[in-house]
Protein backbone atom coordinates (compact mmCIF):
# COMPACT_ATOMS: atom_id res chain seq x y z
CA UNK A 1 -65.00 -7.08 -36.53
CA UNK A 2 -67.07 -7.59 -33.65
CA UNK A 3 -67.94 -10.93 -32.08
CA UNK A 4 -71.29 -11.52 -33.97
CA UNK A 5 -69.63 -11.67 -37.21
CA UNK A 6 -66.69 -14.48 -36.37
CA UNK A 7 -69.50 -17.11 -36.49
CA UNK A 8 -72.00 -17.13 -39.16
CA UNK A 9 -75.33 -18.57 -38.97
CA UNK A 10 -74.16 -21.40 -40.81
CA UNK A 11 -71.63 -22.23 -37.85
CA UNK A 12 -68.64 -21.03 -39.68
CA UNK A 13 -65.97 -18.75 -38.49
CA UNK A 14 -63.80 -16.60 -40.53
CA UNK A 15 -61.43 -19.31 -41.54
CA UNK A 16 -64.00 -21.30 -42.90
CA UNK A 17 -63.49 -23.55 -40.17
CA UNK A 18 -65.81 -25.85 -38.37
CA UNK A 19 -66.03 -24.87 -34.45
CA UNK A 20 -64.35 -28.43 -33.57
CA UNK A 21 -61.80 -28.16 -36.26
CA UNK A 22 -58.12 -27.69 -36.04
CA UNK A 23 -56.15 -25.43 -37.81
CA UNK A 24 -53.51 -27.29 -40.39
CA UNK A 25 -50.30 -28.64 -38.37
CA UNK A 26 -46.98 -29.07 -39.96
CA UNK A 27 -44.57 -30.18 -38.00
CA UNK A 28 -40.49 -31.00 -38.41
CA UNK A 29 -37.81 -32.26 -36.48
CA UNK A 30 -33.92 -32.34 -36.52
CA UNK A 31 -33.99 -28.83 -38.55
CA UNK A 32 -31.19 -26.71 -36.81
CA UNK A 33 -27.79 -28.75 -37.24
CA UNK A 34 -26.33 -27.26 -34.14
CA UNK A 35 -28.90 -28.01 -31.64
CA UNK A 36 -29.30 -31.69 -29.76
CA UNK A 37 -32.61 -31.72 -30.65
CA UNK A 38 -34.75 -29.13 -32.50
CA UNK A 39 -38.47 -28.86 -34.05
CA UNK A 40 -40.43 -26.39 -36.14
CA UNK A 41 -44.69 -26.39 -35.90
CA UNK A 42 -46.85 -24.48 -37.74
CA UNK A 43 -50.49 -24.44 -36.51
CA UNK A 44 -52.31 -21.82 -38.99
CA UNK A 45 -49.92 -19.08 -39.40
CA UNK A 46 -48.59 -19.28 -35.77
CA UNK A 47 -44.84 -20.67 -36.52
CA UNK A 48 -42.55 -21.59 -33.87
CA UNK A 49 -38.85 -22.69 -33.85
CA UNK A 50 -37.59 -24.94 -30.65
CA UNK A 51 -34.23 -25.84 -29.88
CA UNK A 52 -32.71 -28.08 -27.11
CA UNK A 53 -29.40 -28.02 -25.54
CA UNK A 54 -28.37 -30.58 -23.28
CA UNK A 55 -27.89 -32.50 -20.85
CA UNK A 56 -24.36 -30.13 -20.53
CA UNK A 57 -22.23 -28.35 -17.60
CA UNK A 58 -24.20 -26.50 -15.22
CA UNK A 59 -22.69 -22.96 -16.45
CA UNK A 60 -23.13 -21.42 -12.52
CA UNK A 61 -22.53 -23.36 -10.19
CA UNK A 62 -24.58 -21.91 -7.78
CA UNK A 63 -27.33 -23.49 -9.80
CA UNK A 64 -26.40 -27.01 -9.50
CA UNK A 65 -29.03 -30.15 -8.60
CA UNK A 66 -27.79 -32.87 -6.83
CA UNK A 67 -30.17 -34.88 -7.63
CA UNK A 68 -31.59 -33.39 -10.86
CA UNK A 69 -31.02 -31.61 -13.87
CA UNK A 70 -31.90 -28.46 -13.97
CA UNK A 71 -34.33 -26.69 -16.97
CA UNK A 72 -33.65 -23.18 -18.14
CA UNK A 73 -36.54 -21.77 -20.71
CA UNK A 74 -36.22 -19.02 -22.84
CA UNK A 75 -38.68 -17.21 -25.13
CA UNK A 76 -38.42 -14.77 -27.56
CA UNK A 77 -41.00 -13.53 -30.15
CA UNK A 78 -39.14 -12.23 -33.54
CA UNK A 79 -39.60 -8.59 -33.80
CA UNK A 80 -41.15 -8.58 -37.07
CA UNK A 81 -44.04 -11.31 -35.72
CA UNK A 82 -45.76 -9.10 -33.15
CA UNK A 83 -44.84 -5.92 -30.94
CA UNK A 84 -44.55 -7.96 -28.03
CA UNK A 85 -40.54 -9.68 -27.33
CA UNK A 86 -39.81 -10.60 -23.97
CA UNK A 87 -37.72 -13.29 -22.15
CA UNK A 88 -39.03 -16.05 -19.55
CA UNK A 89 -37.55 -18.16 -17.39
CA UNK A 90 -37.46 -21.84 -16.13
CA UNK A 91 -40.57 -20.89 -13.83
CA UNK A 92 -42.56 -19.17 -16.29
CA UNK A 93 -45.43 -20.93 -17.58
CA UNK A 94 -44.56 -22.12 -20.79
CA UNK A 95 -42.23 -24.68 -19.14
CA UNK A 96 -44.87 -25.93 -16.80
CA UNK A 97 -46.31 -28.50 -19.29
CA UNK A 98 -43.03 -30.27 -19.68
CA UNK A 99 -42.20 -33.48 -17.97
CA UNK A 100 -39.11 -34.93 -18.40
CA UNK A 101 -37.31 -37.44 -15.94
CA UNK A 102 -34.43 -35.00 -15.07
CA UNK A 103 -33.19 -37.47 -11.94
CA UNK A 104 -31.18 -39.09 -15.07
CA UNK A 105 -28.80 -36.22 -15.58
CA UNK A 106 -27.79 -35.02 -12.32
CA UNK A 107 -25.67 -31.75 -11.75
CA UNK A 108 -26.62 -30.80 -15.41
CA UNK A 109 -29.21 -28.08 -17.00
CA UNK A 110 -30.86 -28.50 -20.16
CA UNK A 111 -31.36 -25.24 -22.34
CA UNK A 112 -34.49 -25.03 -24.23
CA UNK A 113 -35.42 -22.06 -26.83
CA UNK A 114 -38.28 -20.81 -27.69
CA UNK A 115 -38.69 -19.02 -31.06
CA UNK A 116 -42.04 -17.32 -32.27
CA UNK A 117 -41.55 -16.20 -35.81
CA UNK A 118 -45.29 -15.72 -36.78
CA UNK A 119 -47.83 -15.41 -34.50
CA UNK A 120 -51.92 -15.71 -35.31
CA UNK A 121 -53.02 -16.85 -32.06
CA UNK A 122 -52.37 -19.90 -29.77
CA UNK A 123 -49.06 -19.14 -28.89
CA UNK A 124 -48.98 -21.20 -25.52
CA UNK A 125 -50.16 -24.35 -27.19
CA UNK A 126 -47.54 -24.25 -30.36
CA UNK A 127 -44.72 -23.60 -28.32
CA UNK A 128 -45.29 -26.42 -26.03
CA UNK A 129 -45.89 -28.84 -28.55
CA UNK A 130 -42.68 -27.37 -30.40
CA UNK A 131 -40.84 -27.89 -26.67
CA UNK A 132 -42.03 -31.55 -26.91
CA UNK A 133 -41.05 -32.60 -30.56
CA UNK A 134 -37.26 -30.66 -29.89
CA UNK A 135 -37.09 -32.38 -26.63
CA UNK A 136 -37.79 -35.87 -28.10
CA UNK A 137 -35.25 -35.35 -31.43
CA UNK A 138 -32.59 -34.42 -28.14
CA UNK A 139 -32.99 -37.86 -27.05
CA UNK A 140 -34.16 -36.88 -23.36
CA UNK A 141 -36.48 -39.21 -21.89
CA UNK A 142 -39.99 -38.04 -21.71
CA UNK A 143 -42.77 -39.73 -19.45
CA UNK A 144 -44.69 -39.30 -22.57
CA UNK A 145 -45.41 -36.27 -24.96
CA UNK A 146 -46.69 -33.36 -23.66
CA UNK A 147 -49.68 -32.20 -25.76
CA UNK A 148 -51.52 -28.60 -25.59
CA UNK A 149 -54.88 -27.16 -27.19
CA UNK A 150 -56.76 -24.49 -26.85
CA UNK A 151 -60.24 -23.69 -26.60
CA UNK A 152 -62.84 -21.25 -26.19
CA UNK A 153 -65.95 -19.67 -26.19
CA UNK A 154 -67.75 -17.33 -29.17
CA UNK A 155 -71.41 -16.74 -28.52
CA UNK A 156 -72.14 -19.64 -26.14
CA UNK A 157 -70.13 -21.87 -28.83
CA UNK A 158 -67.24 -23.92 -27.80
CA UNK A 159 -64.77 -23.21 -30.55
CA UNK A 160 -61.65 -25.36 -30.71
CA UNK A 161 -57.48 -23.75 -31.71
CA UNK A 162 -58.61 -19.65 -31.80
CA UNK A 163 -56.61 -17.84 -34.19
CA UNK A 164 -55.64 -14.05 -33.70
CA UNK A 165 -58.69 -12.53 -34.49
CA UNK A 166 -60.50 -15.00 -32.32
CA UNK A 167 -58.34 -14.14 -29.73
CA UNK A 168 -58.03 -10.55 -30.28
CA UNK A 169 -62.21 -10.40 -29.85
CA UNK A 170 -61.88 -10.74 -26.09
CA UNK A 171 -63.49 -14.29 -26.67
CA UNK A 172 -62.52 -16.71 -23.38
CA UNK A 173 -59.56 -18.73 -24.30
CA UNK A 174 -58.45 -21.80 -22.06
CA UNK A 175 -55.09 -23.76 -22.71
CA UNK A 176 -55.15 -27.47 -21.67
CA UNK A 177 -51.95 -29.37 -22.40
CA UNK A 178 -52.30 -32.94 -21.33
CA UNK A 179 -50.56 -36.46 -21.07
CA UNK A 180 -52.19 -38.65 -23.82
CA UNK A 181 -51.52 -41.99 -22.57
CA UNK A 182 -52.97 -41.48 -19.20
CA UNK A 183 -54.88 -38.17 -20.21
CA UNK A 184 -53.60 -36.77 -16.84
CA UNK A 185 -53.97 -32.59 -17.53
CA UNK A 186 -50.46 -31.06 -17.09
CA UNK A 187 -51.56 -27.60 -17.41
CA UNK A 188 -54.57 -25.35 -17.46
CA UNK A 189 -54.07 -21.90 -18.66
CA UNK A 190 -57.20 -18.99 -18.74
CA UNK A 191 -56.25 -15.28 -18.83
CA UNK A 192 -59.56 -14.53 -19.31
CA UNK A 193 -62.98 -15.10 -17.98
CA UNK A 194 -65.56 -17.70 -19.04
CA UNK A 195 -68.43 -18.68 -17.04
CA UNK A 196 -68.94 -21.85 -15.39
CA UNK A 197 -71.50 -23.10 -17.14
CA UNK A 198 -69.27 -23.08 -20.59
CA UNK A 199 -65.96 -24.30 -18.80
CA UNK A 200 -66.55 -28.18 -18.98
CA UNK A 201 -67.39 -28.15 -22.40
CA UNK A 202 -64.40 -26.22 -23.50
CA UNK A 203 -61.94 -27.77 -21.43
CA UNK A 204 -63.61 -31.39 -23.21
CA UNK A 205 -62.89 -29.63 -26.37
CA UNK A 206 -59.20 -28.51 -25.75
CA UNK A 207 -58.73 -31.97 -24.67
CA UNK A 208 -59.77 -33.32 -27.71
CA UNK A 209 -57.62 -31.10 -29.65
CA UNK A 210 -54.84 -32.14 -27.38
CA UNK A 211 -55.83 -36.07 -28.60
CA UNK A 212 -55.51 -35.05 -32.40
CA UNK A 213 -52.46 -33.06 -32.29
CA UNK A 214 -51.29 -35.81 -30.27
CA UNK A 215 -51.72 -38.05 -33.36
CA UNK A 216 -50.04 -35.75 -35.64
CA UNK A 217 -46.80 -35.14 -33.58
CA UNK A 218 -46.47 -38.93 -33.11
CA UNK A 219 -46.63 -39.44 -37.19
CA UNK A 220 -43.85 -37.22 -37.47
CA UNK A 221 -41.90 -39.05 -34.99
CA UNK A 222 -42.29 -42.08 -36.33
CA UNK A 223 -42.01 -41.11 -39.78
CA UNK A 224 -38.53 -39.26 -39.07
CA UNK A 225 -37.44 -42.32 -36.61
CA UNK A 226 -37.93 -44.75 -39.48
CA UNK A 227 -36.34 -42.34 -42.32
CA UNK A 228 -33.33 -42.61 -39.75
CA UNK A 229 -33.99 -46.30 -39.75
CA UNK A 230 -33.35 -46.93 -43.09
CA UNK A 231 -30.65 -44.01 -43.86
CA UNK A 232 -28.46 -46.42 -41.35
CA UNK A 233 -29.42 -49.58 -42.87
CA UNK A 234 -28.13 -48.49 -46.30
């Protein structure tokens, strides 16, 4: 399909979605019983499973923080979900986003797994906000979520959470992931080029897609924190 064709004249693209519109979220917490924390997402058909481990035992000691805990990241994209499976580490990119006040824990690491089972484009974004939900159902203190978009550009139009085919039409993606309460950006993410003159509008519009998804996460929290609530009170 070439580029042309993934917006119509009627500013449509092959979802049927508007350019500002986000694909449907679902998002879930608590759902692996061996984890401390854990959290599924689905944005479109891009599903990703996160699971948090931790604070524990440093397992080399070599590794220990005096003053800090330390963060270990893993990825892995299910074979059946795309050709690509690969493992990252701590200093890989999708652990950039996340802030957490490790000076708490001390001498400890905190394991956090990263599990693409579908993917249909934004990757990066799902599996940060996935990081953030597992993170907060582990109980580790957060300076506040960490929320990620992405954006680009098809024909000159900003176009707001690309799926595959989006992506897959060399059309400029950026991925902004961003503090809501301040709205201090976290991360900025572009493995492709877009011209100047387009990046401020499509960095506004990964922002604002950070600011709705934002929304959505915190429902869930709060929704699952008061289900808790009440379980205890009965």
């Amino acid at each position: 399909m070439s580029r042309l064709e993934l917006l119509t004249p009627e500013g449509l693209r092959v979802d049927g979605r508007r350019p500002n519109e986000l694909r449907k979220i679902i998002a879930k917490t608590s759902v692996l019983a061996q984890a401390d924390g854990s959290a599924y997402i689905e944005q479109g058909n891009t599903k990703v499973l996160a699971a948090v481990y931790g604070p524990q035992e440093v397992r080399h000691r070599m590794q220990i923080l005096h003053d800090r805990a330390i963060i270990n990241v893993e990825f892995n994209v299910a074979p059946f979900s795309t050709s690509e499976r690969k493992k990252r580490s701590k200093n890989d990119k999708y652990d950039n986003g996340i802030k957490l006040q490790t000076s708490q824990f001390p001498r400890s690491q905190i394991d956090i797994y990263l599990q693409v089972l579908q993917h249909d484009g934004g990757t990066l974004q799902a599996c940060i906000n996935a990081a953030t939900m597992a993170l907060i159902d582990a109980g580790i203190p957060m300076i506040d979520y960490v929320c990620a978009s992405t954006a680009g550009c098809i024909d000159k139009q900003p176009v707001l959470d690309l799926n595959y085919l989006e992506e897959s039409s060399d059309s400029p993606e950026l991925t902004v992931a961003i503090l809501p309460r301040t709205g201090k950006v976290n991360l900025m993410s572009m493995e492709s080029r877009l011209h100047v003159d387009m990046l401020e509008s499509v960095a506004s519009l990964a922002t604002e897609g950070c600011e709705q998804i934002h929304t959505i996460l915190d429902a869930v929290v709060r929704d699952t924190t008061q289900h808790l609530k009440d379980s205890l009170m009965q």
